[in-house]
PDB file of N, CA and C in Angstrom:
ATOM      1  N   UNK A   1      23.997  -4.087-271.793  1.00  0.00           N
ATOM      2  CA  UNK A   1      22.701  -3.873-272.404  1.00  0.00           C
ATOM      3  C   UNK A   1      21.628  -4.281-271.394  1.00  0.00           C
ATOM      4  N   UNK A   2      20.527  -3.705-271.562  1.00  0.00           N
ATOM      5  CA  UNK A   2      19.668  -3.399-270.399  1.00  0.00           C
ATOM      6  C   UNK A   2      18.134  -4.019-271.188  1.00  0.00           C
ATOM      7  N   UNK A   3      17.761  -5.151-270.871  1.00  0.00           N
ATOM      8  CA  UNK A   3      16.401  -5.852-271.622  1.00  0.00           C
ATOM      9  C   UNK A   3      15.314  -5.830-270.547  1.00  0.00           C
ATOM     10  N   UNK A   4      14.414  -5.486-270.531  1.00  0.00           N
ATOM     11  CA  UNK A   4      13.065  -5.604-269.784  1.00  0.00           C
ATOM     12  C   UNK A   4      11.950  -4.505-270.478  1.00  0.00           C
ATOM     13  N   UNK A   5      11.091  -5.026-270.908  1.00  0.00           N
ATOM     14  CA  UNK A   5       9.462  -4.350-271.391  1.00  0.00           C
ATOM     15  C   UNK A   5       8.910  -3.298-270.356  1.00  0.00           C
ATOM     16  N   UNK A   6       9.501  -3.133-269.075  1.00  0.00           N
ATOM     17  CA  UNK A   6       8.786  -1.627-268.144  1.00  0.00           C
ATOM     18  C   UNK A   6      10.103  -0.804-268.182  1.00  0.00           C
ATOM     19  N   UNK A   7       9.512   0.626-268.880  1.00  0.00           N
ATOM     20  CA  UNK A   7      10.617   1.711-269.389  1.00  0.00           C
ATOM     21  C   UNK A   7      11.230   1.742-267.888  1.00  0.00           C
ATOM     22  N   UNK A   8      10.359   1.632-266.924  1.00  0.00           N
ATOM     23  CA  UNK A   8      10.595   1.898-265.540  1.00  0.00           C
ATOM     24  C   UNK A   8      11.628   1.298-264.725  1.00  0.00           C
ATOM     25  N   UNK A   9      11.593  -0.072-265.198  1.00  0.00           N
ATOM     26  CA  UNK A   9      12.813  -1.334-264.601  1.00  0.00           C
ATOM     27  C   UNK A   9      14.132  -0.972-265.521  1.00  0.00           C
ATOM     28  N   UNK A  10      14.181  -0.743-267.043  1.00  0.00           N
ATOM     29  CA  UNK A  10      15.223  -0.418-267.623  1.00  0.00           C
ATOM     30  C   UNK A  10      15.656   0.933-266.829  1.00  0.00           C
ATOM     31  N   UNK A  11      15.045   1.923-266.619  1.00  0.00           N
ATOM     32  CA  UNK A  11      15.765   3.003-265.864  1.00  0.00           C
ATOM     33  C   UNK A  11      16.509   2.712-264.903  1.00  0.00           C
ATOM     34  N   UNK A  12      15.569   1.993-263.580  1.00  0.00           N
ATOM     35  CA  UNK A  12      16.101   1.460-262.501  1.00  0.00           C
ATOM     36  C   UNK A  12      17.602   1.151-262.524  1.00  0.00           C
ATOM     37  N   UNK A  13      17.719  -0.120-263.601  1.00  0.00           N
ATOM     38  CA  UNK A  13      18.593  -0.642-263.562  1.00  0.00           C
ATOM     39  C   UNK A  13      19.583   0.033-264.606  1.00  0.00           C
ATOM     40  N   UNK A  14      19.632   1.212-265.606  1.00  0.00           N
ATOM     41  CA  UNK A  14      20.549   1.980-265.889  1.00  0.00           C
ATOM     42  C   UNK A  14      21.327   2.898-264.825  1.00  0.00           C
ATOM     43  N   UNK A  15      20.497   3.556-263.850  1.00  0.00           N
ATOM     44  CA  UNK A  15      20.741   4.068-262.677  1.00  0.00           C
ATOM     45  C   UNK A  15      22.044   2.999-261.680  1.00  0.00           C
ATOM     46  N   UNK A  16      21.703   2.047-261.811  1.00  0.00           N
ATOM     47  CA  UNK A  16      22.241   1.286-261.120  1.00  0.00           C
ATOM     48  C   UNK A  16      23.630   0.742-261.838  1.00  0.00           C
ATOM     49  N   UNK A  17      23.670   0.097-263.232  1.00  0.00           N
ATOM     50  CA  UNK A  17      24.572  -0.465-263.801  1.00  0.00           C
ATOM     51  C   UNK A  17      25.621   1.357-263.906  1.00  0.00           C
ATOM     52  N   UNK A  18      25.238   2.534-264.592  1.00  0.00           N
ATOM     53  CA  UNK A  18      26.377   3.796-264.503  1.00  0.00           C
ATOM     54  C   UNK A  18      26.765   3.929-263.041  1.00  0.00           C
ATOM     55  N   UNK A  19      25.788   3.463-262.112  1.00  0.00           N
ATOM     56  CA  UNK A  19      26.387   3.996-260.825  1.00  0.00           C
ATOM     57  C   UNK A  19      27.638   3.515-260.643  1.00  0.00           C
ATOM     58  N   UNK A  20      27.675   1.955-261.170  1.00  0.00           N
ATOM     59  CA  UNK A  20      28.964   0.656-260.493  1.00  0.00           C
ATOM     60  C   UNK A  20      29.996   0.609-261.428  1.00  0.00           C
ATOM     61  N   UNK A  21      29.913   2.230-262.534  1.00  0.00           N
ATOM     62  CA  UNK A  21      30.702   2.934-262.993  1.00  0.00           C
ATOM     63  C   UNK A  21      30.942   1.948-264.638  1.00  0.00           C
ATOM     64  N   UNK A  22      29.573   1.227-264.832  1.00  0.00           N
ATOM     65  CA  UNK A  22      29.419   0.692-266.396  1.00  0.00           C
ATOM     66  C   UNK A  22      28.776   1.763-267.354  1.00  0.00           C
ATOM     67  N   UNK A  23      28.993   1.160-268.496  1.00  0.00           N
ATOM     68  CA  UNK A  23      28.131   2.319-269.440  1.00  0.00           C
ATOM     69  C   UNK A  23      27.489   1.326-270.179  1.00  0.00           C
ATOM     70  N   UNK A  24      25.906   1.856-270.111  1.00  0.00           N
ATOM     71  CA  UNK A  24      24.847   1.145-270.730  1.00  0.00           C
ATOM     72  C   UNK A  24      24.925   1.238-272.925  1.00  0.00           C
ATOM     73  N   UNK A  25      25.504   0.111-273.418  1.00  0.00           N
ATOM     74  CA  UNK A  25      25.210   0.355-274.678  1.00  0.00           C
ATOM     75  C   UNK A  25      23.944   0.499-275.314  1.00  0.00           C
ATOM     76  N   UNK A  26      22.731  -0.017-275.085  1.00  0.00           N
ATOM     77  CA  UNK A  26      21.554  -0.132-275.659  1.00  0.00           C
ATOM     78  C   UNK A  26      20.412  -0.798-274.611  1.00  0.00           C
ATOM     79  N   UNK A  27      19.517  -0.604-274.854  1.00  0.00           N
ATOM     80  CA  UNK A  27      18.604  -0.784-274.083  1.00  0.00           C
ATOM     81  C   UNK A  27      17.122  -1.520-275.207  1.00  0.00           C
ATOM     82  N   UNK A  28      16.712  -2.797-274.597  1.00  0.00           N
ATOM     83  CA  UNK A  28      15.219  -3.311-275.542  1.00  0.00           C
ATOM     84  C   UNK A  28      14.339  -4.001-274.554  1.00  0.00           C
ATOM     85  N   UNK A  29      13.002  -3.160-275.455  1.00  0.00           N
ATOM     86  CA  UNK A  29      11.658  -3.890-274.346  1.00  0.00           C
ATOM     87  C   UNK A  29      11.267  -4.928-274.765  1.00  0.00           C
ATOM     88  N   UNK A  30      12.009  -5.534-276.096  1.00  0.00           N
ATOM     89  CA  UNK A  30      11.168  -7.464-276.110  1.00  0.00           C
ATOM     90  C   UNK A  30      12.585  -8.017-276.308  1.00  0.00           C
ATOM     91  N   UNK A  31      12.404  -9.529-276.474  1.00  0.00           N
ATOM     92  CA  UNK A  31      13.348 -10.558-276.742  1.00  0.00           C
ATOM     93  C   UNK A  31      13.926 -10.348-277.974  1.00  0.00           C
ATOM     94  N   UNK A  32      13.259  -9.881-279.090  1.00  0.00           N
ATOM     95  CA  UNK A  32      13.270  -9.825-280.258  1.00  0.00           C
ATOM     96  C   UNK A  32      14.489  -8.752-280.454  1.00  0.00           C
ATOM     97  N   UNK A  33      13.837  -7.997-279.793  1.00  0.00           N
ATOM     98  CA  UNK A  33      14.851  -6.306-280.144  1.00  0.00           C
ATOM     99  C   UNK A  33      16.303  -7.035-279.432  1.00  0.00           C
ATOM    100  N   UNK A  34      16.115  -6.828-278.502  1.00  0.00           N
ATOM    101  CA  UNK A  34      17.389  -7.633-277.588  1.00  0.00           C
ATOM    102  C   UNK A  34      18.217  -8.465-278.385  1.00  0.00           C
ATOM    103  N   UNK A  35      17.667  -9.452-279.244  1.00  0.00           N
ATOM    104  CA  UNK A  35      19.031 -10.260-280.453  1.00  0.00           C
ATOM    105  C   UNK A  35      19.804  -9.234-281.183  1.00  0.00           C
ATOM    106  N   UNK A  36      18.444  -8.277-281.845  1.00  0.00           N
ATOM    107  CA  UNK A  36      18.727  -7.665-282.821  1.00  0.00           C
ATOM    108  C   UNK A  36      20.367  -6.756-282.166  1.00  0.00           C
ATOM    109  N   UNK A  37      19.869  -6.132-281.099  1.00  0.00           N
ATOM    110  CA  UNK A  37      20.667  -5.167-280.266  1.00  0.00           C
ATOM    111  C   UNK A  37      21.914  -5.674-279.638  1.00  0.00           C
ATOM    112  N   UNK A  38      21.980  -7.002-279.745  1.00  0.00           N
ATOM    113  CA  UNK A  38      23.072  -7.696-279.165  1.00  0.00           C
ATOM    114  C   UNK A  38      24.276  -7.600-280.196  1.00  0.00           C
ATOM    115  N   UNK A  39      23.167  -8.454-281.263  1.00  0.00           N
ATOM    116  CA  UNK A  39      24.289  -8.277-282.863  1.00  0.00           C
ATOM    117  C   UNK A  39      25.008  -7.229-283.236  1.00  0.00           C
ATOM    118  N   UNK A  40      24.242  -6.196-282.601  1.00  0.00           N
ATOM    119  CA  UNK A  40      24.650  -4.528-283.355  1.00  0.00           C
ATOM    120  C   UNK A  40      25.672  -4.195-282.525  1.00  0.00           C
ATOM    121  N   UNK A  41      25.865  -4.050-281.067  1.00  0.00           N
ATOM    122  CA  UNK A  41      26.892  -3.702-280.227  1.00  0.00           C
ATOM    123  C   UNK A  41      27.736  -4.426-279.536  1.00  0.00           C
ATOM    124  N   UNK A  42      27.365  -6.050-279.452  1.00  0.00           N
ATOM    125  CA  UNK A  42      28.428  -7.068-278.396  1.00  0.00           C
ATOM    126  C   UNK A  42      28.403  -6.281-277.432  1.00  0.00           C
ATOM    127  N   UNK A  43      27.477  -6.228-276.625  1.00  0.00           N
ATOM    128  CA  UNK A  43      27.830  -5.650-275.052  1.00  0.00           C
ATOM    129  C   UNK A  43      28.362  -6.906-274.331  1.00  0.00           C
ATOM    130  N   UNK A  44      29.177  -6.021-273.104  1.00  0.00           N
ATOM    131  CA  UNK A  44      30.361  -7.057-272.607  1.00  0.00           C
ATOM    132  C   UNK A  44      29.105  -7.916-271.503  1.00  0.00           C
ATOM    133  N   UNK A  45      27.823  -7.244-270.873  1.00  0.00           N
ATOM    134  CA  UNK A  45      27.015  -8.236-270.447  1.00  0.00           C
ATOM    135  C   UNK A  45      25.644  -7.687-270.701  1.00  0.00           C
ATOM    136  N   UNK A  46      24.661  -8.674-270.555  1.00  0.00           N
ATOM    137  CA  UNK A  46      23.132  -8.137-270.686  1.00  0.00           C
ATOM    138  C   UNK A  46      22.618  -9.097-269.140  1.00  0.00           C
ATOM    139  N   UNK A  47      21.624  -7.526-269.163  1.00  0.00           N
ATOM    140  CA  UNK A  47      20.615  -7.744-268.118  1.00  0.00           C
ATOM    141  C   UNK A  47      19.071  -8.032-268.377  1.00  0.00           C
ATOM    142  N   UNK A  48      18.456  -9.582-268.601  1.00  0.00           N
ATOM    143  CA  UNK A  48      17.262  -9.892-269.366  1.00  0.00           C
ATOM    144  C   UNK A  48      16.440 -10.444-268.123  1.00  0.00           C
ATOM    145  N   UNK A  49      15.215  -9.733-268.654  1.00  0.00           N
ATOM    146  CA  UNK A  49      14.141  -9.636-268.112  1.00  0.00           C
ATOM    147  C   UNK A  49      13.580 -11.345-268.650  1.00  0.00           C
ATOM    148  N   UNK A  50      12.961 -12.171-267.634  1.00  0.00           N
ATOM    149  CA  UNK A  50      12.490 -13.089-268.386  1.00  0.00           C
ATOM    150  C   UNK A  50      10.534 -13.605-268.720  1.00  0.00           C
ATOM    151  N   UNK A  51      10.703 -12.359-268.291  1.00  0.00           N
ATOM    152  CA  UNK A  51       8.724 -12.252-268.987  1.00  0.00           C
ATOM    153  C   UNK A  51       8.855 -11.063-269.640  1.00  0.00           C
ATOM    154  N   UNK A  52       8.326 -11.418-271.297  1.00  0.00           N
ATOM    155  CA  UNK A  52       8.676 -10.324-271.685  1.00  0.00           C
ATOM    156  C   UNK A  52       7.116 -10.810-272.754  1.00  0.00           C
ATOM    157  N   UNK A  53       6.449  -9.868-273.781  1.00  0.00           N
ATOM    158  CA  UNK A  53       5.798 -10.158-274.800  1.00  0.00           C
ATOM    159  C   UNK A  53       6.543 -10.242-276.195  1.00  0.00           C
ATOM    160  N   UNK A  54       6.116 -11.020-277.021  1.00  0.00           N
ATOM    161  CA  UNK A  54       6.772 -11.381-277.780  1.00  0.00           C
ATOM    162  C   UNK A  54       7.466 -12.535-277.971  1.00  0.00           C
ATOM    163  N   UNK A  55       8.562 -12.373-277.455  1.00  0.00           N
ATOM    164  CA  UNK A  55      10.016 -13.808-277.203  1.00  0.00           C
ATOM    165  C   UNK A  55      10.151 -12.980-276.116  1.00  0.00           C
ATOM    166  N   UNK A  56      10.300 -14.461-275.134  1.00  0.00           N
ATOM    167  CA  UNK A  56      10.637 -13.957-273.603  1.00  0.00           C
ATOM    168  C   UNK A  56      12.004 -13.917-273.246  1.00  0.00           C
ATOM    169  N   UNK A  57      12.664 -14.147-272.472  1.00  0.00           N
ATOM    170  CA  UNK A  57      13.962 -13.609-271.885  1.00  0.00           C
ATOM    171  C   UNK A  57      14.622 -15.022-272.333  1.00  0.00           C
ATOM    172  N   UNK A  58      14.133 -16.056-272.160  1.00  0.00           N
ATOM    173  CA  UNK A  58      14.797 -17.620-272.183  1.00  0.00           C
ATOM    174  C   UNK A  58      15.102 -17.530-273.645  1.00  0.00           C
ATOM    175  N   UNK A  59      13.964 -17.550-274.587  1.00  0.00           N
ATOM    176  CA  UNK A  59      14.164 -17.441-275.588  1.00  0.00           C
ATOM    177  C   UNK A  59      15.564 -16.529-276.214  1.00  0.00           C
ATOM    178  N   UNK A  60      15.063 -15.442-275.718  1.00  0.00           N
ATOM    179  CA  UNK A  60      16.484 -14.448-276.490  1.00  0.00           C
ATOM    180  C   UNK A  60      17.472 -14.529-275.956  1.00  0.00           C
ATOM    181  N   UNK A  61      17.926 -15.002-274.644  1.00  0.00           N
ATOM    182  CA  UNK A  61      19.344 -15.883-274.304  1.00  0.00           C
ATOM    183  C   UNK A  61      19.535 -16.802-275.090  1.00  0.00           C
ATOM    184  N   UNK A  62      18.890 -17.967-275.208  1.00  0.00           N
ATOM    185  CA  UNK A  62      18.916 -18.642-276.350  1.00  0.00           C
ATOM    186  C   UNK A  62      19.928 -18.219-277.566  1.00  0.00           C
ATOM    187  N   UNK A  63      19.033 -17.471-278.076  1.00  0.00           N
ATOM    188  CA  UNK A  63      19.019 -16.943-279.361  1.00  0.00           C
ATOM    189  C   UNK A  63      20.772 -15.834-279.524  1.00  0.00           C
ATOM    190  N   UNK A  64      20.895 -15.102-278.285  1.00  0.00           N
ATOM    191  CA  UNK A  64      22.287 -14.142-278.057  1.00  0.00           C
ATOM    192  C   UNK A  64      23.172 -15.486-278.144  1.00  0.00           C
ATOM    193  N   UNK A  65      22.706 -16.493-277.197  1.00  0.00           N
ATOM    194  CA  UNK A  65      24.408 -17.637-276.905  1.00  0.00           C
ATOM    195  C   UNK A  65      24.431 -18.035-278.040  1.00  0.00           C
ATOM    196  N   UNK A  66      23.441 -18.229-279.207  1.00  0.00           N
ATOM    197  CA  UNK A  66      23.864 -18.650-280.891  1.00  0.00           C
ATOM    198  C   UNK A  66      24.679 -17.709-281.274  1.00  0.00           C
ATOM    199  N   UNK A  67      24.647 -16.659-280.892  1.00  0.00           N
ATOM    200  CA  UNK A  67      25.635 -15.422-282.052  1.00  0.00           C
ATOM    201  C   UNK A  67      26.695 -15.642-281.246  1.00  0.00           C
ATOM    202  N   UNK A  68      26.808 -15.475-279.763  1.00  0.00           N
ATOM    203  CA  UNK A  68      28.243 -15.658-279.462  1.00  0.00           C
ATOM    204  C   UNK A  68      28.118 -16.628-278.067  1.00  0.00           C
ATOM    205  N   UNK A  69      28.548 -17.697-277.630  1.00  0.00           N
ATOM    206  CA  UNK A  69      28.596 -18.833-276.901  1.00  0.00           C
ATOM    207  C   UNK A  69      29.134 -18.162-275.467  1.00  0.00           C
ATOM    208  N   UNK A  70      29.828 -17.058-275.928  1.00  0.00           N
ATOM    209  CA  UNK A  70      30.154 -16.395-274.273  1.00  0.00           C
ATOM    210  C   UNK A  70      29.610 -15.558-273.521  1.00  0.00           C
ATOM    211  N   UNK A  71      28.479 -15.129-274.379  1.00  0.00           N
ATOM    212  CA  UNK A  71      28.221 -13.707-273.967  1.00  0.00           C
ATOM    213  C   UNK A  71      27.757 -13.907-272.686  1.00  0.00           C
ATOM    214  N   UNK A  72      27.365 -12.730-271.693  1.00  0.00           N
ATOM    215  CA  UNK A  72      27.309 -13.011-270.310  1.00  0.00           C
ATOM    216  C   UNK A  72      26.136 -12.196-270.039  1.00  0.00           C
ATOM    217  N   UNK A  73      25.084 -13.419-269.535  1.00  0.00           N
ATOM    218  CA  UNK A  73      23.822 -12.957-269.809  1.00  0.00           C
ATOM    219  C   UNK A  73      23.173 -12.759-267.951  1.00  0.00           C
ATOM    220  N   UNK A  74      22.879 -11.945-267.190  1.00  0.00           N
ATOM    221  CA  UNK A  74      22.047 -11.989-266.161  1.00  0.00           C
ATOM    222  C   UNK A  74      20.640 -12.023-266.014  1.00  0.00           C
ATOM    223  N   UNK A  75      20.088 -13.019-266.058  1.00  0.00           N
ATOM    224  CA  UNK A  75      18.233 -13.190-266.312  1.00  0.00           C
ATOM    225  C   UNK A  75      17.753 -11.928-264.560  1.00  0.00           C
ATOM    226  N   UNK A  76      16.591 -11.421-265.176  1.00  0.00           N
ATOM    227  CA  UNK A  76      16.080 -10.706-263.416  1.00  0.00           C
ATOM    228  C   UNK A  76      14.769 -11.506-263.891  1.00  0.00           C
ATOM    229  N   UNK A  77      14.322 -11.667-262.794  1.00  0.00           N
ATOM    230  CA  UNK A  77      12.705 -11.966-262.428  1.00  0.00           C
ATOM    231  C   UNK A  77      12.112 -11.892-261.610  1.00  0.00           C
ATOM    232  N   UNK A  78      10.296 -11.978-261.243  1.00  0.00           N
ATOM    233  CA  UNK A  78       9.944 -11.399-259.919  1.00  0.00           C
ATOM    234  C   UNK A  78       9.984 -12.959-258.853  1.00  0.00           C
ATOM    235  N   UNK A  79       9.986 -12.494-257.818  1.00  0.00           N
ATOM    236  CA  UNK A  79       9.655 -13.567-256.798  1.00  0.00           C
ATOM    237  C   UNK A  79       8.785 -14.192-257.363  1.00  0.00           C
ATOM    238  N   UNK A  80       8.378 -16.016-256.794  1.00  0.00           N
ATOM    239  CA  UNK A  80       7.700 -16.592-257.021  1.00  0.00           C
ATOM    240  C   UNK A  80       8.085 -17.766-258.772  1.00  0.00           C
ATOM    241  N   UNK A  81       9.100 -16.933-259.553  1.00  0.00           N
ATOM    242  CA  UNK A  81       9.154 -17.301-260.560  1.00  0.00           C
ATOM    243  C   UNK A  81      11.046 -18.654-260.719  1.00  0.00           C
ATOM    244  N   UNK A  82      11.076 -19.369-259.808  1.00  0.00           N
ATOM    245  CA  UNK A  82      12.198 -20.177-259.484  1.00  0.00           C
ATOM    246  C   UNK A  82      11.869 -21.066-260.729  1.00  0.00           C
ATOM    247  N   UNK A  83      11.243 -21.962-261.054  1.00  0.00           N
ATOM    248  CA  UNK A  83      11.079 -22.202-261.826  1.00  0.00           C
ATOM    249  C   UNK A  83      12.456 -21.687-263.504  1.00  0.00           C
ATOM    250  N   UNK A  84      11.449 -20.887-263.564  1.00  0.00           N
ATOM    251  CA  UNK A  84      11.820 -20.196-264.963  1.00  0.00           C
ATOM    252  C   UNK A  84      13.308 -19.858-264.615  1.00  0.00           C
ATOM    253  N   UNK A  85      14.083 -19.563-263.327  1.00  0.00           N
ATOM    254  CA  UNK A  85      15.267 -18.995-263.357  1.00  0.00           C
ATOM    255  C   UNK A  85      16.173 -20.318-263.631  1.00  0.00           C
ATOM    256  N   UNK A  86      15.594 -21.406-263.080  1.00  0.00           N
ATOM    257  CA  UNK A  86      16.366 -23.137-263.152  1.00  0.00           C
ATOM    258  C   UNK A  86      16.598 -23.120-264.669  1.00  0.00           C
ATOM    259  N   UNK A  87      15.681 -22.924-265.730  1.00  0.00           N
ATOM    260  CA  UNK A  87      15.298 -22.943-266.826  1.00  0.00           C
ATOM    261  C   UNK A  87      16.525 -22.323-267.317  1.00  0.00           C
ATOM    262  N   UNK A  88      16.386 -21.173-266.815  1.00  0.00           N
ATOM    263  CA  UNK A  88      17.661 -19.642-267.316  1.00  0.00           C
ATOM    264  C   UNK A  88      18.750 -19.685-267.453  1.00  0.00           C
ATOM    265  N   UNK A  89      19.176 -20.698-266.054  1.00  0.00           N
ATOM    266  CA  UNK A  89      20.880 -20.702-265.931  1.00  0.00           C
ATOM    267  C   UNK A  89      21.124 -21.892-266.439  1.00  0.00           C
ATOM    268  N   UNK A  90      19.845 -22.907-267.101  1.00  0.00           N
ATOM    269  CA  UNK A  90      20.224 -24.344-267.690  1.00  0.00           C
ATOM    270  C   UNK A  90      20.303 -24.033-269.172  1.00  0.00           C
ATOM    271  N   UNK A  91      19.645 -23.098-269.303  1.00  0.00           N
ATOM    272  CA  UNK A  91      20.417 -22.726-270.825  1.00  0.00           C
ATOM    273  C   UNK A  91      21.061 -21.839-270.979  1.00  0.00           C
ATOM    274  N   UNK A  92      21.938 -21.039-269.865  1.00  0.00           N
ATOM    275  CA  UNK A  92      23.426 -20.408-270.087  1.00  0.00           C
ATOM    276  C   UNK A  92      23.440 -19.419-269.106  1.00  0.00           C
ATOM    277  N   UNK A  93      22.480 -18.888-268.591  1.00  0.00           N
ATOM    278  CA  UNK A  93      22.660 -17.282-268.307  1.00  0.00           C
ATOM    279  C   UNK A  93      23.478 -17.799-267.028  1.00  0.00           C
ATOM    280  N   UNK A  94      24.523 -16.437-266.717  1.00  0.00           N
ATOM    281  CA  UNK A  94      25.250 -16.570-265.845  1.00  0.00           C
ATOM    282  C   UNK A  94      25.272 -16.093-264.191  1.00  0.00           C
ATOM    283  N   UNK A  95      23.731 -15.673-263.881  1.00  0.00           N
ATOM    284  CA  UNK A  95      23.683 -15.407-263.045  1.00  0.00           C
ATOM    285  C   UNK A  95      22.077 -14.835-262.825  1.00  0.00           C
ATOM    286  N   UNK A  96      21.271 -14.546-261.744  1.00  0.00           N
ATOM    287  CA  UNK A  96      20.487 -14.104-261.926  1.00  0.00           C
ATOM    288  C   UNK A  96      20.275 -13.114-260.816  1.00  0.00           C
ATOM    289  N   UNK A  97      19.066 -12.083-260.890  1.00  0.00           N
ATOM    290  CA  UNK A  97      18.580 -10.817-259.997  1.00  0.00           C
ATOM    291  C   UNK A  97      17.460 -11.187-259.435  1.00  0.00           C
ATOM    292  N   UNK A  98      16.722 -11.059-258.529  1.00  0.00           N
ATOM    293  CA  UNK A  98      15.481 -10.588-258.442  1.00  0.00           C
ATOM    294  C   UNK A  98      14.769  -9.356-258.338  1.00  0.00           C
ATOM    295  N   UNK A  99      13.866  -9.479-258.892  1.00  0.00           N
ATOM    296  CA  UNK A  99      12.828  -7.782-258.976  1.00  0.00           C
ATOM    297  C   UNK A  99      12.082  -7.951-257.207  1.00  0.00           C
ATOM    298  N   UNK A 100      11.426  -6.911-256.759  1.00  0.00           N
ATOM    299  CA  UNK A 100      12.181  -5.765-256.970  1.00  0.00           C
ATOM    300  C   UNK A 100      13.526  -5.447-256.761  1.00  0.00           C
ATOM    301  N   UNK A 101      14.443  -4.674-257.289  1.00  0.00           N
ATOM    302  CA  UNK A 101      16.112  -5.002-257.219  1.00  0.00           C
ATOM    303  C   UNK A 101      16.640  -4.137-255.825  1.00  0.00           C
ATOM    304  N   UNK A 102      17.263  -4.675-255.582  1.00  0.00           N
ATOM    305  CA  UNK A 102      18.073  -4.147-254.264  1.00  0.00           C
ATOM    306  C   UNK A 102      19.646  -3.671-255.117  1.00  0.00           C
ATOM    307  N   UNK A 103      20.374  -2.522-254.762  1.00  0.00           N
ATOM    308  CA  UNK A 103      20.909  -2.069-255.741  1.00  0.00           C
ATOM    309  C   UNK A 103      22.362  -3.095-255.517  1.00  0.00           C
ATOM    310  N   UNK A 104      22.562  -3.423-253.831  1.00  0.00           N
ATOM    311  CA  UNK A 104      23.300  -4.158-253.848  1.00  0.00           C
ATOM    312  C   UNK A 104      23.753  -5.280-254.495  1.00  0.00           C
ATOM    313  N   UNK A 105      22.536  -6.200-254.341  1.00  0.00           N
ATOM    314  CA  UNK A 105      22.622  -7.294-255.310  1.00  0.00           C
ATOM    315  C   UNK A 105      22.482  -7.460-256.611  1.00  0.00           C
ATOM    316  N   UNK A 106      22.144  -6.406-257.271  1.00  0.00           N
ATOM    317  CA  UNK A 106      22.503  -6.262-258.829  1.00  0.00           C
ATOM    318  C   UNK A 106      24.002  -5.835-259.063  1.00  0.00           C
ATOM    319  N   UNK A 107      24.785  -5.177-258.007  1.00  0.00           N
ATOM    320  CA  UNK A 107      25.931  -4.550-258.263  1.00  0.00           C
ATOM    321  C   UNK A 107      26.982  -5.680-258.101  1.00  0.00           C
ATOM    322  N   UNK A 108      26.462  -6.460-256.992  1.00  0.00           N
ATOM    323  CA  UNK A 108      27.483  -7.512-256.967  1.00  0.00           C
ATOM    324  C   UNK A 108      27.022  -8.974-257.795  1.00  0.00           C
ATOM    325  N   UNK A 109      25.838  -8.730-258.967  1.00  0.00           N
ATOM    326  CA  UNK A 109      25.533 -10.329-259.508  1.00  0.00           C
ATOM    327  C   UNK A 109      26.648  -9.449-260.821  1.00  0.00           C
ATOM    328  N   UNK A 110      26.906  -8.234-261.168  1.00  0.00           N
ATOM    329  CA  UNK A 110      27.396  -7.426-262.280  1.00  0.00           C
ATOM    330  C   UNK A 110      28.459  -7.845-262.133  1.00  0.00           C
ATOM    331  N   UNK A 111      29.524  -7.273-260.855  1.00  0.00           N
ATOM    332  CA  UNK A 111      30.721  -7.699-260.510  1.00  0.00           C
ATOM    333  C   UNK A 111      30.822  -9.163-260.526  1.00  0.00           C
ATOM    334  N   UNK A 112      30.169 -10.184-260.156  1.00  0.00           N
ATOM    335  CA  UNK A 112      30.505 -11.555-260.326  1.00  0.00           C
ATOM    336  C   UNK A 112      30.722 -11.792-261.702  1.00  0.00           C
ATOM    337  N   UNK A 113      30.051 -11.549-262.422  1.00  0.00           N
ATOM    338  CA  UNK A 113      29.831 -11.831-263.627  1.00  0.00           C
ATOM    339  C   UNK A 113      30.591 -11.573-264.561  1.00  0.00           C
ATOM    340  N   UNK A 114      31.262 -10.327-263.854  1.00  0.00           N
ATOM    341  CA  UNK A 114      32.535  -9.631-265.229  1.00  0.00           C
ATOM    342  C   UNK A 114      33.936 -10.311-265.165  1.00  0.00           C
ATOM    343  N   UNK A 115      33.827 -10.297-263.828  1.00  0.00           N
ATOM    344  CA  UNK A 115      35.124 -11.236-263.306  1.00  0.00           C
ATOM    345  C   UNK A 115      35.092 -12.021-263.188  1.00  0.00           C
ATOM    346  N   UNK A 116      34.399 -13.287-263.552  1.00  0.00           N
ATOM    347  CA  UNK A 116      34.263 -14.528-263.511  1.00  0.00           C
ATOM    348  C   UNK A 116      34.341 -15.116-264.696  1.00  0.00           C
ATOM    349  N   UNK A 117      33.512 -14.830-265.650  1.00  0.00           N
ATOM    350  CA  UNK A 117      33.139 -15.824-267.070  1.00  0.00           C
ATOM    351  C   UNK A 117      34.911 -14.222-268.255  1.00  0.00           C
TER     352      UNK A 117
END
């Protein structure tokens, strides 16, 4: 599942997650939708944006590791934002991206992630 508020970054990174031969279950532009969308399909990982309006990315990790304690969450964010990613992986997420994405390193934070947790 594919979380970020610019239709533009969710493309990006659909482009990218079918390329490394995944299939995107659902896709949401706030935190909010993203629980909802988690509950509905258990995707095997999500890719969360962590500035979002509404409930931000921390928040709805949060909120996904309540429904299921494993799920395998990758926070992306832009440069400058270290901070918030310390934040990210201290309350679960298993890995993180930076924007703008290099296709490499989203392909291999995906692959770490599936095969690891």
């Amino acid at each position: 599942m594919i979380v970020d508020d610019a239709p533009f970054m969710r493309s990006m990174l659909r482009e990218i997650v079918e390329e490394s031969g995944h299939e995107v279950a659902a896709e949401a532009a706030t935190g909010e939708e993203a629980v909802r969308l988690y509950r509905e399909h258990l995707p095997d990982l999500v890719t969360m944006d962590i500035t979002m309006p509404e409930m931000d990315g921390i928040h709805a990790l949060r909120n996904i590791l309540r429904l299921n304690s494993k799920a395998k969450v990758i926070m992306c964010s832009a440069m400058g934002q270290q901070k918030l990613m310390v934040e990210a992986i201290s309350a679960g997420a298993k890995d993180f991206i930076m924007k703008p994405f290099q296709k490499d390193m989203v392909k291999e934070a995906i692959q770490h992630v599936l095969s690891k947790y």
